[in-house]
Protein backbone atom coordinates (compact mmCIF):
# COMPACT_ATOMS: atom_id res chain seq x y z
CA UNK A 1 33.65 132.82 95.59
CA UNK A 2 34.11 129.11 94.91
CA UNK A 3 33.63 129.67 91.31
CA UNK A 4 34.82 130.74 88.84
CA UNK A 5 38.71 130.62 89.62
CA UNK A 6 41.21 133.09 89.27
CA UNK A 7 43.11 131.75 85.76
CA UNK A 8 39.78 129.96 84.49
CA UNK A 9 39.99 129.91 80.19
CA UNK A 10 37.74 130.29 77.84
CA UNK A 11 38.12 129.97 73.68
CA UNK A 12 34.57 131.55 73.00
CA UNK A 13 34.22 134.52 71.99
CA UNK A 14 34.08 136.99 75.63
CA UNK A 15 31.14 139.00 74.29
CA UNK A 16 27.72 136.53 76.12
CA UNK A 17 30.30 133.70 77.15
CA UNK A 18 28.74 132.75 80.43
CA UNK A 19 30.29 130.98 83.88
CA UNK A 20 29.10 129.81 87.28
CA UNK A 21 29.59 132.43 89.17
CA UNK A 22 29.26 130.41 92.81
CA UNK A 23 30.12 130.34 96.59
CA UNK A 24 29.40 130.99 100.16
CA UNK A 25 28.50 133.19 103.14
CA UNK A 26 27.58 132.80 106.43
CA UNK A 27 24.34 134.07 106.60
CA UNK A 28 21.24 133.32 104.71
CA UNK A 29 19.10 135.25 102.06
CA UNK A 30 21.69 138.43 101.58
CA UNK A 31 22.43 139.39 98.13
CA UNK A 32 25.71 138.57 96.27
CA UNK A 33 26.10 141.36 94.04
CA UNK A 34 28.61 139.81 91.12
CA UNK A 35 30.69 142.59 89.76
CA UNK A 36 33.30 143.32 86.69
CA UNK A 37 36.17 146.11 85.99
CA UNK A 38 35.04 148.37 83.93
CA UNK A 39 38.47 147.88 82.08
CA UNK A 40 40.79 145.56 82.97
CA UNK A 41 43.62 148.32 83.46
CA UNK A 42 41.38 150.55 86.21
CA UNK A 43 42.28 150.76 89.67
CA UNK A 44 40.40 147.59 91.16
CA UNK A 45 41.15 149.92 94.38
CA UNK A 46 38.46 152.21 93.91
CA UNK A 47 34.68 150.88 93.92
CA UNK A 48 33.66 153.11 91.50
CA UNK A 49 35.29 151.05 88.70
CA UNK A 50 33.56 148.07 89.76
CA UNK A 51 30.31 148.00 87.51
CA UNK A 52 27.12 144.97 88.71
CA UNK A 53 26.45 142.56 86.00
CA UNK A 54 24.51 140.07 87.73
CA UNK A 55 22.85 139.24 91.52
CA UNK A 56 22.79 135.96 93.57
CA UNK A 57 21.03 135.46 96.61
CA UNK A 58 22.62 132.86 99.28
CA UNK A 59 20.07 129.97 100.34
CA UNK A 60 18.40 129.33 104.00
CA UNK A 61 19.47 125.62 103.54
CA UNK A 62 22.61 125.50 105.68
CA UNK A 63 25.67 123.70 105.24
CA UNK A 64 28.14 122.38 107.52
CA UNK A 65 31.83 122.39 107.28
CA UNK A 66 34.59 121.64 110.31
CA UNK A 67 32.65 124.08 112.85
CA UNK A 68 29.23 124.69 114.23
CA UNK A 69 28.48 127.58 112.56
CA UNK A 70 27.12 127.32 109.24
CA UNK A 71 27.75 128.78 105.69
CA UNK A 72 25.10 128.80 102.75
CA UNK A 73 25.86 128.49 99.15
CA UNK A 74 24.52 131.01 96.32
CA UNK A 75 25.15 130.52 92.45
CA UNK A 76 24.11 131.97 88.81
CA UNK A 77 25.09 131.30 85.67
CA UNK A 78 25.94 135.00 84.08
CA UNK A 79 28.24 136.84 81.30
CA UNK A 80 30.47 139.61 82.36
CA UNK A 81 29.96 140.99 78.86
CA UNK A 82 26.52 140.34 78.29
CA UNK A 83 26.38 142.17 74.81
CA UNK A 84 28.82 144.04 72.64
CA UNK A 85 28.50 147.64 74.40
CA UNK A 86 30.25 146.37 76.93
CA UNK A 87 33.47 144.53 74.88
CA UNK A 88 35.98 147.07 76.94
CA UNK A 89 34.92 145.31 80.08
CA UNK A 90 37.31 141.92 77.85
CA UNK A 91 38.67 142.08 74.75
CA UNK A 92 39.09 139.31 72.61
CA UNK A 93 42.68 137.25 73.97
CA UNK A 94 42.90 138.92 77.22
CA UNK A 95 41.91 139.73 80.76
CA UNK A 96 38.21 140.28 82.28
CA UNK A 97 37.96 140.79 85.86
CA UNK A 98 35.43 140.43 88.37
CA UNK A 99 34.40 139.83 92.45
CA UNK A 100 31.69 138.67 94.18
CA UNK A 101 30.39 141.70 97.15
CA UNK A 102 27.86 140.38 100.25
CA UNK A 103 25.48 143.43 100.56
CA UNK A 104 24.93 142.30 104.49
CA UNK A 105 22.94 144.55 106.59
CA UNK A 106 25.88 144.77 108.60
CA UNK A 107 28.15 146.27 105.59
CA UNK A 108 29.65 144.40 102.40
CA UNK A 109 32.04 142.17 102.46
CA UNK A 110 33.85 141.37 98.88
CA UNK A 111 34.47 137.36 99.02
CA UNK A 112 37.85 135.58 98.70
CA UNK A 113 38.80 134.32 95.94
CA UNK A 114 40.64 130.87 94.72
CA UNK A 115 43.81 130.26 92.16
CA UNK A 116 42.70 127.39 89.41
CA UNK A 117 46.40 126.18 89.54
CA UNK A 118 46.65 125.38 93.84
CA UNK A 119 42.98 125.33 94.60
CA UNK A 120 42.47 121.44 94.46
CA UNK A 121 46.03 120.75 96.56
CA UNK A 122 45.11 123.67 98.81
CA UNK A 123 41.48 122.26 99.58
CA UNK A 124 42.73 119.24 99.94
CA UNK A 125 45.54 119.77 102.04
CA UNK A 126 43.26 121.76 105.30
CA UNK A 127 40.26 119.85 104.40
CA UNK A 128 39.73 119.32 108.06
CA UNK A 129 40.17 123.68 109.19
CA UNK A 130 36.99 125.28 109.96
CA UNK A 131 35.76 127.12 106.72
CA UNK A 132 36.91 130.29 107.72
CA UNK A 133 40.52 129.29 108.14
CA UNK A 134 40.44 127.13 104.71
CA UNK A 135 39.41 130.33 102.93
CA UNK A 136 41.73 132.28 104.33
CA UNK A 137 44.56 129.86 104.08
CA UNK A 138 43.64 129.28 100.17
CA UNK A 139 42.52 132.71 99.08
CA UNK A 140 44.38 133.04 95.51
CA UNK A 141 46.84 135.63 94.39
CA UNK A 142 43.90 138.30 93.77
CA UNK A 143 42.61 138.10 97.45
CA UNK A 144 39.00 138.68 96.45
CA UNK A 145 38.99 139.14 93.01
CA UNK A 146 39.32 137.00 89.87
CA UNK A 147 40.66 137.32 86.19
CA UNK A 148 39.54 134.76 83.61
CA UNK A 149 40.86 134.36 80.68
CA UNK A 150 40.54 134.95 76.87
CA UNK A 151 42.43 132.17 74.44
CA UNK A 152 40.94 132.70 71.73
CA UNK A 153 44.36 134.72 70.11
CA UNK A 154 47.62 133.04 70.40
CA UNK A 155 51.21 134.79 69.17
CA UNK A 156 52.27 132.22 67.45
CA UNK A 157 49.74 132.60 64.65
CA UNK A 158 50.78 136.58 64.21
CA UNK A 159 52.80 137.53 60.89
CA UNK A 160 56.48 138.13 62.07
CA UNK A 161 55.67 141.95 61.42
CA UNK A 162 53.74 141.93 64.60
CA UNK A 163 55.50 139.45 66.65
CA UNK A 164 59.15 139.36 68.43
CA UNK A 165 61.30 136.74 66.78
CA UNK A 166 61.20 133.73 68.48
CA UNK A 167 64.26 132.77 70.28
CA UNK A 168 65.51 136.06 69.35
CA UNK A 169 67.34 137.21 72.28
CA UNK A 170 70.50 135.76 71.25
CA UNK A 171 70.35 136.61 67.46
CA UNK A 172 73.51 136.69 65.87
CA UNK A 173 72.71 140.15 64.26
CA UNK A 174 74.25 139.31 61.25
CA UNK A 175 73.58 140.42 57.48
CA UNK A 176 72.49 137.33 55.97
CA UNK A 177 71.91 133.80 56.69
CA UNK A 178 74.48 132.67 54.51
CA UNK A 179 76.67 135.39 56.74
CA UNK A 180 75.23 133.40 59.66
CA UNK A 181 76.58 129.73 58.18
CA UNK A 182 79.59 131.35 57.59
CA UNK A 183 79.83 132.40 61.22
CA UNK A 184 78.87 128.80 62.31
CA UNK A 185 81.67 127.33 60.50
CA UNK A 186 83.92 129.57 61.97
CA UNK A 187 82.47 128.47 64.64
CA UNK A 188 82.58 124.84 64.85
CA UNK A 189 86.55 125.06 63.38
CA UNK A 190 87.55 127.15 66.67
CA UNK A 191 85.75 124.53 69.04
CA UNK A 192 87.53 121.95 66.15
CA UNK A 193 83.49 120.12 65.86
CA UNK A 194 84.05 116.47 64.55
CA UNK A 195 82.30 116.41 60.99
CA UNK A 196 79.96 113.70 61.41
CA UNK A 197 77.90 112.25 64.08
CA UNK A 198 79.88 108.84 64.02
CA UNK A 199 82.86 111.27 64.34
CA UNK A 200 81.34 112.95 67.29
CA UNK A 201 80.32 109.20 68.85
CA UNK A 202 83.58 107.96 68.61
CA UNK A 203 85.63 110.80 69.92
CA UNK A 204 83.55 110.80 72.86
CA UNK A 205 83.74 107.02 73.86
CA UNK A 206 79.53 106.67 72.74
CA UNK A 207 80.60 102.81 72.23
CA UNK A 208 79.97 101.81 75.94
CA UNK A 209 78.80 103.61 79.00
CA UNK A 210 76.10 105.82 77.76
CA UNK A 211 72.30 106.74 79.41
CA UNK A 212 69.81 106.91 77.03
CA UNK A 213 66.25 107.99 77.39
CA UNK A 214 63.13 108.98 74.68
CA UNK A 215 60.34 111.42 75.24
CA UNK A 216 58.82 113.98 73.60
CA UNK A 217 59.12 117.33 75.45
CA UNK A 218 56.45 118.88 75.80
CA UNK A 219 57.87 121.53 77.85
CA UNK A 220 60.16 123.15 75.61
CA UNK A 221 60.75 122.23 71.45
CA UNK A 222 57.54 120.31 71.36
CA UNK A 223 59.28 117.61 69.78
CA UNK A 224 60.49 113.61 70.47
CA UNK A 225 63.67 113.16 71.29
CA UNK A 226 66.10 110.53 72.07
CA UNK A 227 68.82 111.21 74.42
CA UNK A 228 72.55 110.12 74.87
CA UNK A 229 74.77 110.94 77.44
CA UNK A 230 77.81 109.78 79.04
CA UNK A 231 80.76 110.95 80.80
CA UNK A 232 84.20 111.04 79.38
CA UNK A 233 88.15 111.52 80.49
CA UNK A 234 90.02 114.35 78.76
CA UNK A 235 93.55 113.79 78.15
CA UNK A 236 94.35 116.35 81.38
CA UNK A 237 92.66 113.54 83.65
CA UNK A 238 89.56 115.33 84.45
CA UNK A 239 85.98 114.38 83.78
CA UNK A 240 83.95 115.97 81.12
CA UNK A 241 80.26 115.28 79.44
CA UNK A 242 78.79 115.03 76.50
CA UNK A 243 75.73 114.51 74.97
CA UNK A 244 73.79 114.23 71.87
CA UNK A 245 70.35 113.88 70.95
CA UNK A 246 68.33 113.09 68.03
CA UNK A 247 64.54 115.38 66.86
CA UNK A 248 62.09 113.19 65.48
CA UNK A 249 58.47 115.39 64.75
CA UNK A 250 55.10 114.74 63.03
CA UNK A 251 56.32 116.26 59.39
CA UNK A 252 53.99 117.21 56.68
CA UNK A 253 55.51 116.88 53.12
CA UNK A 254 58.77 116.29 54.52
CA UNK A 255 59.23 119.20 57.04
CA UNK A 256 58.86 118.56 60.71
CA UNK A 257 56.01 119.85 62.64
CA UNK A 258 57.60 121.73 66.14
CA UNK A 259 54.43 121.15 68.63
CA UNK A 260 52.86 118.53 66.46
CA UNK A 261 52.00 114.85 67.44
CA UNK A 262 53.48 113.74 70.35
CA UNK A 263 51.87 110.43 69.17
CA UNK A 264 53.94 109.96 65.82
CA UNK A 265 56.84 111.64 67.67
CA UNK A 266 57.23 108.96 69.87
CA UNK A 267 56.37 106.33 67.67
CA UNK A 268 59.28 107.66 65.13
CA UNK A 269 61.64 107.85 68.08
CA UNK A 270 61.36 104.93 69.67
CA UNK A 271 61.62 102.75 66.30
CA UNK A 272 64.71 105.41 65.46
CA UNK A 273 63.09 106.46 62.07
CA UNK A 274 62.48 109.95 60.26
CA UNK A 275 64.91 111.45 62.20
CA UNK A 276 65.17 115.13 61.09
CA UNK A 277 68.54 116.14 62.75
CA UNK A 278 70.67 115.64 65.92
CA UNK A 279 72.26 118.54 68.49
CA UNK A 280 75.58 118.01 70.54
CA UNK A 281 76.67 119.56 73.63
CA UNK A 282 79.92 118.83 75.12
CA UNK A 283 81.50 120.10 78.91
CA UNK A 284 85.30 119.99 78.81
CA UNK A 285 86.71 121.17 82.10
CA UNK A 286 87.83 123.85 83.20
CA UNK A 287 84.45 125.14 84.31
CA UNK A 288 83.44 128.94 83.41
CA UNK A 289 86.30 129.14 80.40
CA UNK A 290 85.35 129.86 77.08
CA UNK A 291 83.95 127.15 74.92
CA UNK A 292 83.81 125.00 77.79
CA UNK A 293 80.35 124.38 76.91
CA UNK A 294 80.47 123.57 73.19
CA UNK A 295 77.55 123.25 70.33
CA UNK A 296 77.11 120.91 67.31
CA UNK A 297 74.32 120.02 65.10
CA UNK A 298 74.31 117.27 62.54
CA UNK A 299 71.30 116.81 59.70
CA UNK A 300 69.55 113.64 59.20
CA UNK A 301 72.38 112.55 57.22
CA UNK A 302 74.87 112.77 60.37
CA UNK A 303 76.98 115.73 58.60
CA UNK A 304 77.62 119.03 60.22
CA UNK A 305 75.01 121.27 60.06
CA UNK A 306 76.00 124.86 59.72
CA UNK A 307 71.99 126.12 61.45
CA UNK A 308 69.11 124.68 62.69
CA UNK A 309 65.66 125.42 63.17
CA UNK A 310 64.26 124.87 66.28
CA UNK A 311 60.53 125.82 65.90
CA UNK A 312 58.39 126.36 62.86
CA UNK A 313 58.67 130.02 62.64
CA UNK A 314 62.78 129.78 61.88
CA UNK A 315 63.37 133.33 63.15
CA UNK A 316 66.62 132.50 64.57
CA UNK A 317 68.71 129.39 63.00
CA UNK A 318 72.14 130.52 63.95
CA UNK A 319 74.31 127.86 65.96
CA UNK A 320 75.22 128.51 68.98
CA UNK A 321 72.78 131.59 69.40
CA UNK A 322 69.78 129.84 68.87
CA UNK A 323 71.16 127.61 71.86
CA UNK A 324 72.52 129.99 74.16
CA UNK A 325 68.66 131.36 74.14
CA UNK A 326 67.67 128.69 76.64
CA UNK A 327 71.45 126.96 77.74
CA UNK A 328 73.05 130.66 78.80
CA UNK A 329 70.70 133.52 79.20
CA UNK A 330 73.60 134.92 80.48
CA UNK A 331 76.19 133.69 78.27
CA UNK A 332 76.59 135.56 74.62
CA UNK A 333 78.48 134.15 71.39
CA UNK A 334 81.70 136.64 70.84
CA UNK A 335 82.19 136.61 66.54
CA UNK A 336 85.65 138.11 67.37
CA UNK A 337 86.82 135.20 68.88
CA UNK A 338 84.04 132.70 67.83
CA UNK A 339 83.99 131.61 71.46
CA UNK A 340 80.68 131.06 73.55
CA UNK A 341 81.16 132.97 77.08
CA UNK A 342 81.45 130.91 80.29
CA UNK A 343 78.20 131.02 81.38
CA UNK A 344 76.55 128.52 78.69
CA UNK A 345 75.16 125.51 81.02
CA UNK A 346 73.72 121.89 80.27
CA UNK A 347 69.71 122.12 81.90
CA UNK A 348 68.49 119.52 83.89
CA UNK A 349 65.99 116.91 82.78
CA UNK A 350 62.38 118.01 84.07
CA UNK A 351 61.02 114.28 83.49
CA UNK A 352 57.31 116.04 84.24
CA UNK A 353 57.40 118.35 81.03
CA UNK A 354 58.14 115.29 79.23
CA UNK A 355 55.51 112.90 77.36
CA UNK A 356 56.49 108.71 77.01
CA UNK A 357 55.68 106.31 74.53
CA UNK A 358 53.66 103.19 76.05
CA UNK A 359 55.88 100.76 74.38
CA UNK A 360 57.69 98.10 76.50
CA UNK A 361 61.04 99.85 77.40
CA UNK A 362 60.22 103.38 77.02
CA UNK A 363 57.48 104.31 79.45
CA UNK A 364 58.28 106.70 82.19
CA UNK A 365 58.82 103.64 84.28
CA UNK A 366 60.77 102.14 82.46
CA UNK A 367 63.11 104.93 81.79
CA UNK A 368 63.17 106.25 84.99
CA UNK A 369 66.33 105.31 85.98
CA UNK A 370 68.04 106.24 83.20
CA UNK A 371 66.40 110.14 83.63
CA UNK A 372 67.39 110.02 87.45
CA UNK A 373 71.01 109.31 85.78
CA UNK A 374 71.07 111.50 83.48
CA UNK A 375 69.82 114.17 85.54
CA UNK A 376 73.35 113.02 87.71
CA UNK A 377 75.47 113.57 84.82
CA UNK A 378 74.31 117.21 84.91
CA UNK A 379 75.55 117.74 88.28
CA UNK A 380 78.73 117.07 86.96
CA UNK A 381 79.06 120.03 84.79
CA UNK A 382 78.96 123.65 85.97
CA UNK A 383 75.78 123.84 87.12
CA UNK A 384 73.73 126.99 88.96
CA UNK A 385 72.48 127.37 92.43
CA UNK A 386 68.94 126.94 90.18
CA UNK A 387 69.67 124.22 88.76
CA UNK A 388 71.38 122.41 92.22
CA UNK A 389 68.24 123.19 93.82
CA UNK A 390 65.53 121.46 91.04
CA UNK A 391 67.53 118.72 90.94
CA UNK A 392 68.26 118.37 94.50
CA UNK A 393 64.22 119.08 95.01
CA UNK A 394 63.40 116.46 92.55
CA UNK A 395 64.70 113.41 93.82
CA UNK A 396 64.31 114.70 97.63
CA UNK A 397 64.36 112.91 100.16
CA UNK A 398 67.40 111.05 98.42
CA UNK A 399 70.13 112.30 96.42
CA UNK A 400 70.09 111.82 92.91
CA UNK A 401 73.25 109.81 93.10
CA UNK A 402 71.09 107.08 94.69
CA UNK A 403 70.04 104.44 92.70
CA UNK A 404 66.58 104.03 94.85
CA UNK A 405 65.84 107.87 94.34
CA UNK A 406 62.40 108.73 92.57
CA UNK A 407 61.58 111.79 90.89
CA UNK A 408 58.48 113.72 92.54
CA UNK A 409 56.40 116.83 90.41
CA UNK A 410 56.06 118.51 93.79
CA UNK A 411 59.05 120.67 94.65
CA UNK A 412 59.03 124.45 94.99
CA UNK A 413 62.17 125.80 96.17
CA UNK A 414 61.88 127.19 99.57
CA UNK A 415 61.62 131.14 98.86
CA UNK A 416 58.33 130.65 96.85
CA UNK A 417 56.80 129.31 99.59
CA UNK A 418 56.25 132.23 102.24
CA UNK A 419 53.30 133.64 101.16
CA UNK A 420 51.30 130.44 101.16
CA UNK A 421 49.45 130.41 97.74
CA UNK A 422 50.63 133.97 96.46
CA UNK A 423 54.26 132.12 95.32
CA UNK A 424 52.76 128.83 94.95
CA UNK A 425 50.55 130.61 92.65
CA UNK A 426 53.23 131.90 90.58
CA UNK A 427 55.67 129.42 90.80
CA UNK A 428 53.24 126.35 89.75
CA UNK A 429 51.38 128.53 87.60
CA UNK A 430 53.62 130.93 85.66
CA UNK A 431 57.17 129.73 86.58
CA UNK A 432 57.49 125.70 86.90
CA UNK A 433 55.57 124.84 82.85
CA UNK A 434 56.83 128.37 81.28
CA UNK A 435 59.67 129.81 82.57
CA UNK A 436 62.41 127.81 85.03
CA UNK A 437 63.47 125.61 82.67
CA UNK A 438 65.59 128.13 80.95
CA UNK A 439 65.97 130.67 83.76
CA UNK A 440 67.72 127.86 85.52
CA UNK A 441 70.61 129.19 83.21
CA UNK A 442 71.27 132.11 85.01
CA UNK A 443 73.80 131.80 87.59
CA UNK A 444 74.23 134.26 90.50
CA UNK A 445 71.46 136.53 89.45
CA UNK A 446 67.53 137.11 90.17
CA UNK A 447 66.63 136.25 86.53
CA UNK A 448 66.92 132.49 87.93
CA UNK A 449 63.64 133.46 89.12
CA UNK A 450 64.28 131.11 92.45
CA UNK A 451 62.67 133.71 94.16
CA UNK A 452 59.64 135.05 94.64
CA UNK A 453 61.42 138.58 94.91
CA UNK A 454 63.00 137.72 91.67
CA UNK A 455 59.23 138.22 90.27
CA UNK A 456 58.86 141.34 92.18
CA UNK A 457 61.80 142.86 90.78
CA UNK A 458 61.22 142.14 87.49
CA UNK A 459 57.41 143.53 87.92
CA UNK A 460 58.17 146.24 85.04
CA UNK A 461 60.14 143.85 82.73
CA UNK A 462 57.53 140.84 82.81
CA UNK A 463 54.77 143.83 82.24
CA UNK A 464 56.22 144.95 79.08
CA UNK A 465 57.56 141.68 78.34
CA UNK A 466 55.18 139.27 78.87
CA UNK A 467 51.68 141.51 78.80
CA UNK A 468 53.49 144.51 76.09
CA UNK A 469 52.18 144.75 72.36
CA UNK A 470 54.05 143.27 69.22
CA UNK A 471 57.27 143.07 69.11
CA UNK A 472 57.40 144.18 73.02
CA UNK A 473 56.29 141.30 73.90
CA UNK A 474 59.23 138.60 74.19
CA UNK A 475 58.64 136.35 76.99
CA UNK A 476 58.03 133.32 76.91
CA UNK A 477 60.93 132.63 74.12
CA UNK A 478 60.12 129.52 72.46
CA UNK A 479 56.85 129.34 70.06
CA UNK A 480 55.82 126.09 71.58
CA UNK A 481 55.85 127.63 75.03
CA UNK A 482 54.39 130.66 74.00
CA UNK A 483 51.51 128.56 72.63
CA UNK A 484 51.24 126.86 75.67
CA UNK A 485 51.22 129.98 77.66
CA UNK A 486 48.62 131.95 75.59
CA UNK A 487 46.27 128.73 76.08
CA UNK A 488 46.72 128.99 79.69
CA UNK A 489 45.67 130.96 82.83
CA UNK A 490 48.97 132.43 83.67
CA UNK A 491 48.40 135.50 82.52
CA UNK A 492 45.72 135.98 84.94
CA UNK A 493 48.03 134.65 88.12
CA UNK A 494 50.91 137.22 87.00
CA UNK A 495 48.51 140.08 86.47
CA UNK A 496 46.68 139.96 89.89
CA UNK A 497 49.99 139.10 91.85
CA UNK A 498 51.75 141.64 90.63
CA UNK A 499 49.18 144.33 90.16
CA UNK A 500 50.35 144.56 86.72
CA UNK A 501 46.33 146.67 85.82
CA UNK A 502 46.87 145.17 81.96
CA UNK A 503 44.85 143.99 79.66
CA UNK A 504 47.03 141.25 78.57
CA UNK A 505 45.79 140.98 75.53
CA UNK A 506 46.93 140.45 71.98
C-alpha cells in the first residue's frame, strides 16, 4: 500500500475526511479489500477487529519495475469514517488505523506498508532492487498496517487544569513565586552572578575572542536568538566557557510571542532591537562539581533577572529549574545548598532545527563557520556520550575541530540503525525534531535515547507519557515542541513501533 503512509495528517474533521488509499500486487483483477480497526486500542492481531470500509480492484495494465515479472496498481479515494456511527473507529486528535488485504484465489495477503518520514530516502536509496526487495527493504514501522493522523487538537491550547505544566519536571515546588525569586537570588549570590550583562561581558573576557551566530530555533523556544560564546582562563589555569544569548520574538502589545514569527524574529535579531531578555551559562572546571554549570538571566534592561519565562504558558519561571528541564534531565537544583547538581550540561547546536535570516552575514552560509565553532566550544565542557556522538555525527567525515568540516542533517547514531526503517522510523520521526535535543542531557543512562532499546525500555513510560490523558501526559516538555509534535505524524510512528494499541488522542 503505496498510499496513504503510515504518519500521514489531517486537520479536517476524521468523520467523511477522505484519502487515496493506493498500491500494488502482482496479479491482475483481485480485490483489495481496504480495512480499519474497529478502535484504535484493539488487538490489530486478530482479524476480527479489522472491519471493510471500502474495495479496490488491481488493473490488467501491467507495470514494470527492476524484474520481469510485473505488478499492477489499484486505487480509491475512501473515508475510514464514512459517517458519524462510526467516530470510535478515530476520534477527533488521534489515531485511525487501517491495511490494505489481497483477497487472491490463492489466500490473502495484507500489503506492506510505508513510513511518511523515510519513504522518499528509502525509495530512493534501492531504486534499482526488484519490487519485491524494495518493499520489503522499506516496509514502515507497522509492517502492513498504517495509522494516520488527527491534528485537529493540540495541548497547547488546553486550560492548565487539563494540561501538565510545561517545563514542569524541574519545578521548584515552592509556595509562591515571590518564594521562587527569593530562591533565585539565593541563588545567583551562592554562584556570586555578576549584576548586569556588561558585568557578566566583562568578567568573562566578551571584549575579544567570541563566536557569534543568529537564528531563530525552531526546534526548541520557538524564538530568535543571538548567540555569544567564547572560552575563558580561570585563575587555576584551566579552560572554562561561557556563553550568553539574547531572545528577540514577534510581541503583541509588548509581550513576546514564544512560536511566533520567525520572520520578525530574525529581522529584530539581526538589527539587535526589541530584545526581550538575555540567558547566561557559564562552565568553570572542575567537571561534574556543583555549580560547575552555572545560570543567569538578565531583562531587556541588562539587570539580573530573578525568573524567566520561557514559553507563553509561564508554568514554570524559576531560574535554574526552568533550565535544568532541557540542560540536566538528570541534574536537580538542591534549595539547601542553592547548588545545581553535576550533571547540568551545555547542548550542542543542531544548526538543522534552526531558521536564518536572508540578510548578508547571517544566512546559514554565512554563519556556518561560526555554528561549526561553536558547536567546538561545547566539546570543551563536560559533555555526554549523546552529545559526543551528534556532534561527532554532524560534521563526519571531519572533526569538528576542522576548519573545512560541514555540518550534514543526515546522521543517526549507529544503534538506530539495525532494523532498517523500524529505528530510522523513530529516530527521524519521533526522536531527531522532538526529543534528542534535550535527552542529549542525560549522561550514562538510556533516557539519552541513543538507542533504539532505550525506546523499548521506556515502552510503558512514553505510553503514559506521551499518548496518557491530562496532566499524564508530559512529554514532549516545551509548548513549542509539543505544538510541533501534536501537528505531526509521530504519534502514529511511536504507536505502531511500539505496539503501544492507544488512541493517542487528546
Amino acid at each position: 500500500m503505496t498510499g496513504p503512509h503510515n504518519g500521514t495528517t489531517t486537520g479536517d474533521s476524521p468523520v467523511g475526511e477522505t484519502f487515496l488509499f493506493e498500491g500494488y500486487y502482482p496479479e491482475p483483477n483481485i480485490p483489495i479489500s481496504l480495512q480499519v480497526l474497529k478502535t484504535p486500542i484493539s488487538d490489530p492481531a486478530d482479524d476480527t477487529n479489522w472491519v471493510q470500509f471500502a474495495t479496490a480492484t488491481t488493473t490488467t495494465t501491467p507495470t514494470s519495475f527492476n524484474r520481469p515479472e510485473p505488478i499492477y496498481h489499484w486505487s480509491v479515494t475512501a473515508a475510514p469514517v464514512p459517517s458519524i456511527g462510526f467516530a470510535s473507529r478515530w476520534h477527533t486528535g488521534g489515531l485511525v488505523k487501517v491495511r490494505a488485504v489481497a483477497k487472491d484465489p490463492d489466500g490473502d495477503t495484507t500489503l506492506y506498508t510505508f513510513d511518511d518520514v523515510t519513504y522518499a530516502s528509502c525509495f530512493s536509496a534501492n531504486a534499482t532492487k526488484p519490487w519485491d526487495e524494495l518493499g520489503i527493504e522499506c516496509q514502515g514501522v507497522g509492517i502492513n498496517r498504517s495509522a494516520l493522523v488527527s491534528t485537529r487538537n493540540n495541548p497547547v491550547d488546553f486550560p492548565l487544569d487539563d494540561r501538565f505544566k510545561f517545563l514542569g519536571k524541574k519545578q521548584s515546588n515552592l509556595a509562591s513565586p515571590a518564594a521562587e525569586e527569593a530562591e533565585t537570588l539565593q541563588y545567583y549570590a551562592q554562584i556570586q552572578a555578576p549584576a548586569t550583562l556588561s558585568a557578566f561581558r566583562t568578567r568573562y573576557g566578551f571584549a575579544s575572542g567570541e563566536v557569534t551566530a543568529t537564528y531563530f530555533n525552531d526546534g526548541d523556544l520557538g524564538i530568535g536568538r543571538e548567540m555569544h560564546c567564547r572560552a575563558f582562563t580561570t585563575p587555576q589555569a584551566q579552560q572554562g566557557v561561557a556563553c550568553y544569548v539574547s531572545n528577540y520574538a514577534e510581541q503583541v502589545n509588548g509581550v513576546p510571542v514564544f512560536g511566533g514569527s520567525s520572520a520578525i524574529a530574525l529581522a529584530d535579531a539581526v538589527s539587535r532591537t526589541n530584545e526581550f531578555a538575555t540567558v547566561a551559562m557559564v562552565y568553570t572546571p572542575p567537571a561534574n562539581a556543583i555549580n560547575s554549570v552555572q545560570f543567569m538571566v538578565y531583562d531587556a534592561q541588562g539587570q539580573l533577572a530573578p525568573k524567566a519565562q520561557l514559553d507563553n504558558a509561564a508554568d514554570n519561571t524559576f531560574v535554574p529549574g526552568n533550565c535544568l528541564t532541557c540542560h540536566g534531565i538528570l541534574s536537580n537544583y538542591d534549595k539547601n545548598t542553592n547548588s545545581v547538581s553535576g550533571n547540568a550540561k551545555f547542548l550542542p547546536f543542531d544548526v538543522f532545527s534552526f531558521r536564518y535570516s536572508t540578510a548578508p552575514g547571517f544566512t546559514y552560509a554565512d554563519q556556518a563557520n561560526s555554528l561549526r565553532s561553536l558547536n567546538e566550544l561545547i566539546t570543551k565542557t563536560p559533555t555526554t556520550t549523546a552529545i559526543t556522538d551528534f556532534i561527532t555525527g554532524m560534521y563526519a567525515p571531519k572533526a569538528v575541530t576542522d576548519v573545512t568540516a560541514t555540518a550534514n542533517n543526515t546522521h543517526v547514531p549507529t544503534q538506530w540503525k539495525q532494523t532498517k526503517q523500524k529505528g530510522l522510523t523513530l529516530y527521524n520521526g519521533v526522536v531527531k525534531p522532538y526529543c534528542r535535543t534535550c535527552h542529549m542531557s542525560a549522561d550514562a543512562s538510556a533516557l539519552d535515547f541513543l538507542e533504539q532499546g532505550d525506546f523499548t525500555l521506556y515502552k510503558d513510560s512514553i505510553t503514559t507519557q506521551v499518548c496518557g490523558s491530562g496532566t499524564a501526559r508530559t512529554m514532549p516538555q516545551a509548548e513549542h515542541v509539543v505544538r510541533k509534535f501534536w501537528k505531526s505524524g509521530a504519534r502514529a510512528y511511536l504507536d505502531l513501533a511500539l505496539d503501544m494499541k492507544s488512541h493517542c488522542k487528546l
